[in-house]
N, C-alpha and C. Protein backbone atom coordinates (compact mmCIF):
# COMPACT_ATOMS: atom_id res chain seq x y z
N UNK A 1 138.23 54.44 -137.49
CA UNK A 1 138.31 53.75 -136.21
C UNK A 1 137.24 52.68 -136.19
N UNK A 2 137.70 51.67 -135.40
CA UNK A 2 136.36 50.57 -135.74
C UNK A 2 135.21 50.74 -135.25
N UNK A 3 134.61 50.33 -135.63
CA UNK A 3 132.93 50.72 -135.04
C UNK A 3 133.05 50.33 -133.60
N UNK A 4 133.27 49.08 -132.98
CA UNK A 4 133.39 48.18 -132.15
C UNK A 4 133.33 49.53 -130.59
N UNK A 5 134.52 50.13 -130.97
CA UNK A 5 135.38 51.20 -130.31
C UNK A 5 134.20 52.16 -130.19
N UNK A 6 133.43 52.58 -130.76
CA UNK A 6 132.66 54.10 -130.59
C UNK A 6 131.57 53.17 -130.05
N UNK A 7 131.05 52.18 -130.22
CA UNK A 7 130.20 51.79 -129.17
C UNK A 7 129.90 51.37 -127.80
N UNK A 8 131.72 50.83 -127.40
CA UNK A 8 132.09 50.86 -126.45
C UNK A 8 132.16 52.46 -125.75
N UNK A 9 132.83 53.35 -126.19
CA UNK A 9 132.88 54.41 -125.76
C UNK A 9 131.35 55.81 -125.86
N UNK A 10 130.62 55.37 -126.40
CA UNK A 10 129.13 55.83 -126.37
C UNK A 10 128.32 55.33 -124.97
N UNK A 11 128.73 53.43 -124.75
CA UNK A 11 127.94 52.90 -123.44
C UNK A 11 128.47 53.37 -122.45
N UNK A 12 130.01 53.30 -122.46
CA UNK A 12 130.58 53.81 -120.97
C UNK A 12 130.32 55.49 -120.55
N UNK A 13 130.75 55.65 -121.84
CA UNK A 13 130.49 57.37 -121.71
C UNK A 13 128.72 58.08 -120.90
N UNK A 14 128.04 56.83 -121.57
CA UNK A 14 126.67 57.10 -121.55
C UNK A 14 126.23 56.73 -120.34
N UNK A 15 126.95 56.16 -119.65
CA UNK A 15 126.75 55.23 -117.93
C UNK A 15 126.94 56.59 -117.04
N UNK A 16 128.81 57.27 -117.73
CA UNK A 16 129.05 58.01 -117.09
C UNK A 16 128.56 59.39 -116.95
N UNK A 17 127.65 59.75 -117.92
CA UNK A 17 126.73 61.16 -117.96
C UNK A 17 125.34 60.85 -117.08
N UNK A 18 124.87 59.58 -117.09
CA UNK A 18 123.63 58.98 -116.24
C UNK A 18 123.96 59.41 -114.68
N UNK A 19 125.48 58.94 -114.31
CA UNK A 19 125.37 59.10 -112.96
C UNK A 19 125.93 60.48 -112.46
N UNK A 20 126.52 61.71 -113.42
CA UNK A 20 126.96 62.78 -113.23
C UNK A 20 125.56 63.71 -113.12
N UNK A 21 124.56 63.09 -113.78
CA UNK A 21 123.64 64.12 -113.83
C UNK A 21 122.90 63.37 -113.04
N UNK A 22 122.28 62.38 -112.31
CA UNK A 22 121.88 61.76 -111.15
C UNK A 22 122.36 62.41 -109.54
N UNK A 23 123.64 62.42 -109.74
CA UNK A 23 124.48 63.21 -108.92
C UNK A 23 124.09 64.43 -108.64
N UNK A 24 124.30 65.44 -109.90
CA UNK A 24 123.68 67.04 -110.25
C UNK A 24 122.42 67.04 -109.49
N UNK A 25 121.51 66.26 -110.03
CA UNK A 25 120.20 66.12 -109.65
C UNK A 25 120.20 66.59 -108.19
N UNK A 26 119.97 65.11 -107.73
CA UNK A 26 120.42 64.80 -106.30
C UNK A 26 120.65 66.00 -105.32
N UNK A 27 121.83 66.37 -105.72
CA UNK A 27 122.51 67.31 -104.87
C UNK A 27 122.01 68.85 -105.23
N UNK A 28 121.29 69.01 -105.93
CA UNK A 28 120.39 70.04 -106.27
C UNK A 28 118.91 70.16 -106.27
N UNK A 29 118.29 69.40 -105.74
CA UNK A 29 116.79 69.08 -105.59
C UNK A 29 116.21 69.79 -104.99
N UNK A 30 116.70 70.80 -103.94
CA UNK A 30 116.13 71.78 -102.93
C UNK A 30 116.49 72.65 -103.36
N UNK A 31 116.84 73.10 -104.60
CA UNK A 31 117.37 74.22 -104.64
C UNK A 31 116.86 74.49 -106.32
N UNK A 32 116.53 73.61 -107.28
CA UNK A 32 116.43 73.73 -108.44
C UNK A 32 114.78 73.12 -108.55
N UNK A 33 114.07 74.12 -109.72
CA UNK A 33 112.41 73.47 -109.78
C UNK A 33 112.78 72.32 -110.88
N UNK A 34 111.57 71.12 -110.50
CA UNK A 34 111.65 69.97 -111.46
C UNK A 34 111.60 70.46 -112.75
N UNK A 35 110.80 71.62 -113.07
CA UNK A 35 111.15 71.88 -114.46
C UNK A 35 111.94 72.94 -115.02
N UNK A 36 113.09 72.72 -114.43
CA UNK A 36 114.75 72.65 -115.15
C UNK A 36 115.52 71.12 -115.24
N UNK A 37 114.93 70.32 -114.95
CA UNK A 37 115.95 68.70 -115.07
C UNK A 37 116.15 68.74 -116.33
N UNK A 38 115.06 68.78 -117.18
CA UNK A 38 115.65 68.75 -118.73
C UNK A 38 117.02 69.60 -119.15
N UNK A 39 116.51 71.03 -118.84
CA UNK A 39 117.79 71.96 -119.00
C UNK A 39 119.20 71.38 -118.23
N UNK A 40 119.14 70.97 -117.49
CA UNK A 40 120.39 70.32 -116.37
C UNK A 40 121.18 69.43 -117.28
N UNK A 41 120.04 68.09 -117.52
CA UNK A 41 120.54 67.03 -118.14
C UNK A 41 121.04 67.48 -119.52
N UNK A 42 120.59 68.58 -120.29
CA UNK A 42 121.18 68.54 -121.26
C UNK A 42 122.51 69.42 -121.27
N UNK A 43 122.72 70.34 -120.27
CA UNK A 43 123.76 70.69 -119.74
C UNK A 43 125.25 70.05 -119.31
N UNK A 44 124.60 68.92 -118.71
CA UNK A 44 125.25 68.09 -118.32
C UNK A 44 126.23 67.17 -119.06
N UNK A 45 125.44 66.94 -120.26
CA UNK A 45 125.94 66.50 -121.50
C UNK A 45 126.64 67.17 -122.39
N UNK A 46 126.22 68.28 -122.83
CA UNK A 46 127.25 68.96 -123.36
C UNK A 46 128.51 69.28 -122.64
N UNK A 47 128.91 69.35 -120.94
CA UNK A 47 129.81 69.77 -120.69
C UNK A 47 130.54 68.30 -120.38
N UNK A 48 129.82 67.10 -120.08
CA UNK A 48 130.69 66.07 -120.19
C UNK A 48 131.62 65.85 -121.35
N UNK A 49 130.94 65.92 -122.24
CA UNK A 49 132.18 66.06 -123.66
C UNK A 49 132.79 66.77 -124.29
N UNK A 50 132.36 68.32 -124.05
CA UNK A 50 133.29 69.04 -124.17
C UNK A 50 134.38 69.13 -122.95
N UNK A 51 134.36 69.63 -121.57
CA UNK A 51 135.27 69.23 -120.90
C UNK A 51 136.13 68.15 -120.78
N UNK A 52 135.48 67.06 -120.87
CA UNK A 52 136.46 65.70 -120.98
C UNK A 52 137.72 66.12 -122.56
N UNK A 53 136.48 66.41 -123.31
CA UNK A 53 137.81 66.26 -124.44
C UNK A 53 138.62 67.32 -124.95
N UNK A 54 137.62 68.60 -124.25
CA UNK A 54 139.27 69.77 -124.37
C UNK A 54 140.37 69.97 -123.24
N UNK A 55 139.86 69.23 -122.11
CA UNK A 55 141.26 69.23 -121.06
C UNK A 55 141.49 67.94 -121.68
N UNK A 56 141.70 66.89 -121.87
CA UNK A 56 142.28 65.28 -121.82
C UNK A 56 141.95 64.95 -123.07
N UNK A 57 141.52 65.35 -124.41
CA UNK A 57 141.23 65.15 -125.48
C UNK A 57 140.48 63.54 -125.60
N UNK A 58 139.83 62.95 -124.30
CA UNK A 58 139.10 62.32 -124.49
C UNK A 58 138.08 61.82 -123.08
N UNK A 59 137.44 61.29 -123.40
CA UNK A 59 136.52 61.05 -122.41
C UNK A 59 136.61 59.43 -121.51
N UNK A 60 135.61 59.72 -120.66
CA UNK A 60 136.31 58.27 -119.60
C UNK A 60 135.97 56.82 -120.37
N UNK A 61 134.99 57.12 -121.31
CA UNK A 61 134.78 56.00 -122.03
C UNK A 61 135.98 55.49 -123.31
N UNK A 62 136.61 56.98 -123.72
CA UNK A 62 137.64 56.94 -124.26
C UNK A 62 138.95 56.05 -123.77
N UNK A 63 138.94 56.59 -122.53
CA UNK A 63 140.39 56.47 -122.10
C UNK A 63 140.30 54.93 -121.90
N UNK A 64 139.08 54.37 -121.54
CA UNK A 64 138.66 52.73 -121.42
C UNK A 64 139.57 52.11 -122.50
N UNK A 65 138.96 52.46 -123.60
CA UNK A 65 138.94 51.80 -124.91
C UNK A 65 140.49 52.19 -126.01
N UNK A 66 141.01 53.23 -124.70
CA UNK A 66 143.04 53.88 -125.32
C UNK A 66 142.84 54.19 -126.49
N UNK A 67 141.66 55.07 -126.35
CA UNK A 67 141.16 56.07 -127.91
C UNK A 67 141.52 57.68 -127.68
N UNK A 68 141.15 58.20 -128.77
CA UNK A 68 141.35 59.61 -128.16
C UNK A 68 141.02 60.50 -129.42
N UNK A 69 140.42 61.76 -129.35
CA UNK A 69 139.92 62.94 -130.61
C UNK A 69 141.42 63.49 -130.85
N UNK A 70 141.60 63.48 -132.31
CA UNK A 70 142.53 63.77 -132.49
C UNK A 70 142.15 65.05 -133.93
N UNK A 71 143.15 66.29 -134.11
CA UNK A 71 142.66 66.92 -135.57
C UNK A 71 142.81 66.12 -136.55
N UNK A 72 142.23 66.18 -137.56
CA UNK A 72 142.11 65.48 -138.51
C UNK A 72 143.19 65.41 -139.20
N UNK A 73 143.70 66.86 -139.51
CA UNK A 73 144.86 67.07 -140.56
C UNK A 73 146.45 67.12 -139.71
N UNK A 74 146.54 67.65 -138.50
CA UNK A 74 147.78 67.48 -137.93
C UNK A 74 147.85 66.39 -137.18
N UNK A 75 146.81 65.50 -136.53
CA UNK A 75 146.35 64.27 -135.24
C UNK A 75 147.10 65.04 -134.63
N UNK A 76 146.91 66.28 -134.07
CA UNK A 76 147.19 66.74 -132.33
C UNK A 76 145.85 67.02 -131.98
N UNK A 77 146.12 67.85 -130.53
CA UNK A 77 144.88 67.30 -129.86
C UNK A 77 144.28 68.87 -130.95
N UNK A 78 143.00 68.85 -130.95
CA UNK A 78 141.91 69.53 -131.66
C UNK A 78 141.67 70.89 -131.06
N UNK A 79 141.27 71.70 -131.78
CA UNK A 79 141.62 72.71 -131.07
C UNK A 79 139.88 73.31 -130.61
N UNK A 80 140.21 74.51 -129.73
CA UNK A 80 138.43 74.69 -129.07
C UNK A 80 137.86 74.56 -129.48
N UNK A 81 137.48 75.44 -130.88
CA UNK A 81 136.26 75.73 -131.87
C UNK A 81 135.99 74.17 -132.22
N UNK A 82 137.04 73.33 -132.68
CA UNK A 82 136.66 71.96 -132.96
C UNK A 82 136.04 71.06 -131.68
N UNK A 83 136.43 71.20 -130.71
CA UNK A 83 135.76 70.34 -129.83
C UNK A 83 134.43 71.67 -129.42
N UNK A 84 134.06 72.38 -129.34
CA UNK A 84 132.98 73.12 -129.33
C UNK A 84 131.62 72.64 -130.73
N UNK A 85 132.39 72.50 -131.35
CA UNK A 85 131.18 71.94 -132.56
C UNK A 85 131.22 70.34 -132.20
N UNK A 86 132.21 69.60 -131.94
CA UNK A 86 131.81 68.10 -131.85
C UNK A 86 130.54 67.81 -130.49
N UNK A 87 130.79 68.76 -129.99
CA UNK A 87 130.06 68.66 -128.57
C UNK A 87 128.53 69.29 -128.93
N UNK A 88 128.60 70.51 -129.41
CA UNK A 88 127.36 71.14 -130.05
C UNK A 88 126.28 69.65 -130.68
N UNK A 89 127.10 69.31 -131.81
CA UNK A 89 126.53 67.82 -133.05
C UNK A 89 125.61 67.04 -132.48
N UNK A 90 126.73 66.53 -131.12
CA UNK A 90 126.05 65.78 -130.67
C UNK A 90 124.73 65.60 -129.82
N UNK A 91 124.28 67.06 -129.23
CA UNK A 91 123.14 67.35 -128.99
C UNK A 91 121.97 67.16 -129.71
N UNK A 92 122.10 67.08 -131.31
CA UNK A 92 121.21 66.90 -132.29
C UNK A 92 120.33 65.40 -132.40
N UNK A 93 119.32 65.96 -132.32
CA UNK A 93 118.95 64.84 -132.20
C UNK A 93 118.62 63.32 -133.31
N UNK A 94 118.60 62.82 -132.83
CA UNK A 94 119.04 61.34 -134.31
C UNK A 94 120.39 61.57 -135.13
N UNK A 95 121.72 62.13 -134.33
CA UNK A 95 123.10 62.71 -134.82
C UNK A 95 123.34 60.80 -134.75
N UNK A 96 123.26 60.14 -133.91
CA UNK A 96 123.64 58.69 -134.18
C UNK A 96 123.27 57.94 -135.78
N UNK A 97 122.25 58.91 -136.63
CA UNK A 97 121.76 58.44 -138.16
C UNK A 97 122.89 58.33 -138.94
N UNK A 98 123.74 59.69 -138.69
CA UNK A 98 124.68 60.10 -139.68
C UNK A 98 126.06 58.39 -139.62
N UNK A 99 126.03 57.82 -138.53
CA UNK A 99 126.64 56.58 -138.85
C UNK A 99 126.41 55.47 -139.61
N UNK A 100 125.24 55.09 -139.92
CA UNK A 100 124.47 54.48 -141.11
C UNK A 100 125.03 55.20 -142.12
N UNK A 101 125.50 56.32 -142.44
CA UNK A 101 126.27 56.80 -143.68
C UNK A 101 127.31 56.15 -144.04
N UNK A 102 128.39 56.60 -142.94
CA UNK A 102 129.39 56.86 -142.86
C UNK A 102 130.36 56.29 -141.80
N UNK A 103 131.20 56.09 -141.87
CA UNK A 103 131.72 55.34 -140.48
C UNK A 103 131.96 56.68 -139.71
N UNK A 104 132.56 57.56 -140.18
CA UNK A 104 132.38 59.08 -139.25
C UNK A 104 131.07 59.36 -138.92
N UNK A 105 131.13 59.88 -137.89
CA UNK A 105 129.96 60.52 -137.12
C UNK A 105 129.78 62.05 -137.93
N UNK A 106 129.10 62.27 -137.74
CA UNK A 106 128.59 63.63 -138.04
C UNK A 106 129.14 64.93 -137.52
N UNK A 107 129.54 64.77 -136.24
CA UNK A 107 131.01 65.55 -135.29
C UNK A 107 131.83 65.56 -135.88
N UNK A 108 132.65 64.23 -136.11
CA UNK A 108 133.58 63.87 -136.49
C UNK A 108 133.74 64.57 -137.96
N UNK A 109 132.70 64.50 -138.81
CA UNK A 109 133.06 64.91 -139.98
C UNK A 109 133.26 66.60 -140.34
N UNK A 110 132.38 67.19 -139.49
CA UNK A 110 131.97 68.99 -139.97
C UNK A 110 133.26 69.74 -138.47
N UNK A 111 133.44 68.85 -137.76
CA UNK A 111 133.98 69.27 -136.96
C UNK A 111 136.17 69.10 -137.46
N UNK A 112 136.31 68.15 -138.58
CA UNK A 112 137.58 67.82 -138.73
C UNK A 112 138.07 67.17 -137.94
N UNK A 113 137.95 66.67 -137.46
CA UNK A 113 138.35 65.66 -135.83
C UNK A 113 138.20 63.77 -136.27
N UNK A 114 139.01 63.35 -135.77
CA UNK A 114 139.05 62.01 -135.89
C UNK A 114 139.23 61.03 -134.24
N UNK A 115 139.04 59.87 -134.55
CA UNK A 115 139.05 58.90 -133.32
C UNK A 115 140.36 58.07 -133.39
N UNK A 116 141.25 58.34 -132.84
CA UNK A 116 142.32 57.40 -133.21
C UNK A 116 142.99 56.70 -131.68
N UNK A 117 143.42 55.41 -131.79
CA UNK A 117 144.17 54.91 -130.66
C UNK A 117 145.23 55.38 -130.41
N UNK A 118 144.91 55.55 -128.78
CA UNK A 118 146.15 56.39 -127.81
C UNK A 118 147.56 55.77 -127.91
């Protein structure tokens, strides 16, 4: 998939986890101590992309860009365990290195999953 595409869908995606967990925040401030925000935000993130892409097999930055996670070997949509590890990956930190490899992401690769247009 072209690069072009996963960067588009990294910024939007990345707009859209800023204001979900701004939101979270927000609406939890009286009720949660400041030191859980870290735990939240990273919460937050993992369930933005796993939920987005095991109900809708892609995310809002996806659907922007008429992309979508597809299995690698059948291109249907991916099954749990696979979107459970693409979502896991990406928590890692400096997981954006593994593209300087490879045009696959590091998800993309251990997970069997590909990026293909909707």
């Amino acid at each position: 998939m072209n690069f072009k595409y996963r960067i588009a869908n990294f910024f939007i995606d990345m707009g859209c986890y800023l204001i979900f967990s701004l939101a979270i925040i927000f609406l939890t401030k009286e009720i949660i101590d400041v030191s859980y925000v870290r735990d939240i935000l990273l919460g937050v993130y993992f369930l933005y992309y796993f939920c987005s892409e095991l109900f809708f097999g892609k995310t809002i930055g996806k659907a922007y860009t008429k992309t979508k996670v597809v299995d690698k070997n059948t291109l249907n949509k991916p099954k749990f365990y696979q979107i459970l590890i693409r979502s896991l990956l990406r928590g890692l930190p400096f997981y954006f290195i593994s593209y300087f490899i490879s045009e696959k992401g590091l998800h993309d690769h251990l997970s069997q999953t590909i990026l293909i247009k909707s």
